[in-house]
Protein backbone atom coordinates (compact mmCIF):
# COMPACT_ATOMS: atom_id res chain seq x y z
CA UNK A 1 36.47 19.18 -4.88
CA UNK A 2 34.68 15.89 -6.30
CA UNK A 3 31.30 14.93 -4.67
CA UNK A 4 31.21 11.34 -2.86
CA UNK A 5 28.43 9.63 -5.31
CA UNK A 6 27.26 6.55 -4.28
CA UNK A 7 26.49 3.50 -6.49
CA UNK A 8 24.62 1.01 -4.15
CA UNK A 9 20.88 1.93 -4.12
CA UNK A 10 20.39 -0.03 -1.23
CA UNK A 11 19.08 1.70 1.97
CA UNK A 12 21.50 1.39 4.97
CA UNK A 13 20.71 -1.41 7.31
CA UNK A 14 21.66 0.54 10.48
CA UNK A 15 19.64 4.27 9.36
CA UNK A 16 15.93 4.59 10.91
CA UNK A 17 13.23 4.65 8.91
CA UNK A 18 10.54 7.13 9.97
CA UNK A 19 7.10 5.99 9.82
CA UNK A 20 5.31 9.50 9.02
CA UNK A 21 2.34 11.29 10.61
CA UNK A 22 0.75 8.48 9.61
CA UNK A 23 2.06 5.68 10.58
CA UNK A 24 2.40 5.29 6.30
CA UNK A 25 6.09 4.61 6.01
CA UNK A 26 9.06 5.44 3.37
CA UNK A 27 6.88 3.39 0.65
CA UNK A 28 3.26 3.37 1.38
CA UNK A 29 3.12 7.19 1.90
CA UNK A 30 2.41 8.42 -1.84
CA UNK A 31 -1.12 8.52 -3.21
CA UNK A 32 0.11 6.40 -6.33
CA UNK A 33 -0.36 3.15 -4.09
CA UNK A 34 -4.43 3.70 -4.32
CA UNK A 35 -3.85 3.45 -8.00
CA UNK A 36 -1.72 0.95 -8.28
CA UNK A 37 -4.57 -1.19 -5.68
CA UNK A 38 -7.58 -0.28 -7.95
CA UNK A 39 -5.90 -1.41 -10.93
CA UNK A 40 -4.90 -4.81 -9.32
CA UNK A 41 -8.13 -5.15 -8.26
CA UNK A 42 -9.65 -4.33 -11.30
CA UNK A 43 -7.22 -7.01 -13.44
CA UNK A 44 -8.31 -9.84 -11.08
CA UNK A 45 -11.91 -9.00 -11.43
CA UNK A 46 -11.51 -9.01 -15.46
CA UNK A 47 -9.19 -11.51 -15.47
CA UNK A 48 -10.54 -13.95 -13.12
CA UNK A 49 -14.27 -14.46 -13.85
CA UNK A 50 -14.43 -17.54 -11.43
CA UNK A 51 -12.61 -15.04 -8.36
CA UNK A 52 -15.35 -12.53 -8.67
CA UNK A 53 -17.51 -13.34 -6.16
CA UNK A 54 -14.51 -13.61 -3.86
CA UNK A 55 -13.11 -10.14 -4.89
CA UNK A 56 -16.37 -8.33 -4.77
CA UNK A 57 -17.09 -10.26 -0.93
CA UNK A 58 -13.88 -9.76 0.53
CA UNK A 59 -13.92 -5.98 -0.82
CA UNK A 60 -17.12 -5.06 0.83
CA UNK A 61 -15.97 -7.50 4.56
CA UNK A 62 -12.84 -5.20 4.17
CA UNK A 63 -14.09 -2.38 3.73
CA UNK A 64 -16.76 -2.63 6.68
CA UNK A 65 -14.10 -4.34 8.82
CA UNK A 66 -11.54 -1.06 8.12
CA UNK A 67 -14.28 1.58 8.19
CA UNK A 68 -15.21 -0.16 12.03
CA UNK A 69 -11.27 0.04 12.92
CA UNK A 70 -10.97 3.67 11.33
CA UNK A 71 -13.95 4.99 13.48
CA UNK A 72 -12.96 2.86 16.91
CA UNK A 73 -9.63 4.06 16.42
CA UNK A 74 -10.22 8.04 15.67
């Protein structure tokens, strides 16, 4: 008997998504998205001289700001 394939890759409108252990989602749950983040961030701070002090600032506010939300919320 001939297998149903289906040629629309989109997801269906009406299934749940589950959101993981987490909370990480169908997308954001792989490891490959801290890779894909450092190498963004490392392009703008090559590429944009004149953002540097922005990136590097907004980095280290983040990263204090998420490390206070990670503890208050363990």
């Amino acid at each position: 008997m001939r297998q149903h394939v289906q040629l629309n890759s989109e997801p269906d409108p009406s299934v749940v998504v589950p959101f993981g252990v987490k909370g990480g989602g169908l997308l954001t749950g792989h490891p490959i998205g801290l890779v894909i983040v450092l190498g963004l961030l490392l392009m703008g701070l090559v590429g944009l001289p004149e953002a540097r002090v922005f990136l590097v600032g907004s980095i280290g506010l983040g990263g204090i700001f998420g490390l206070v939300l990670w503890l208050r919320h363990r």
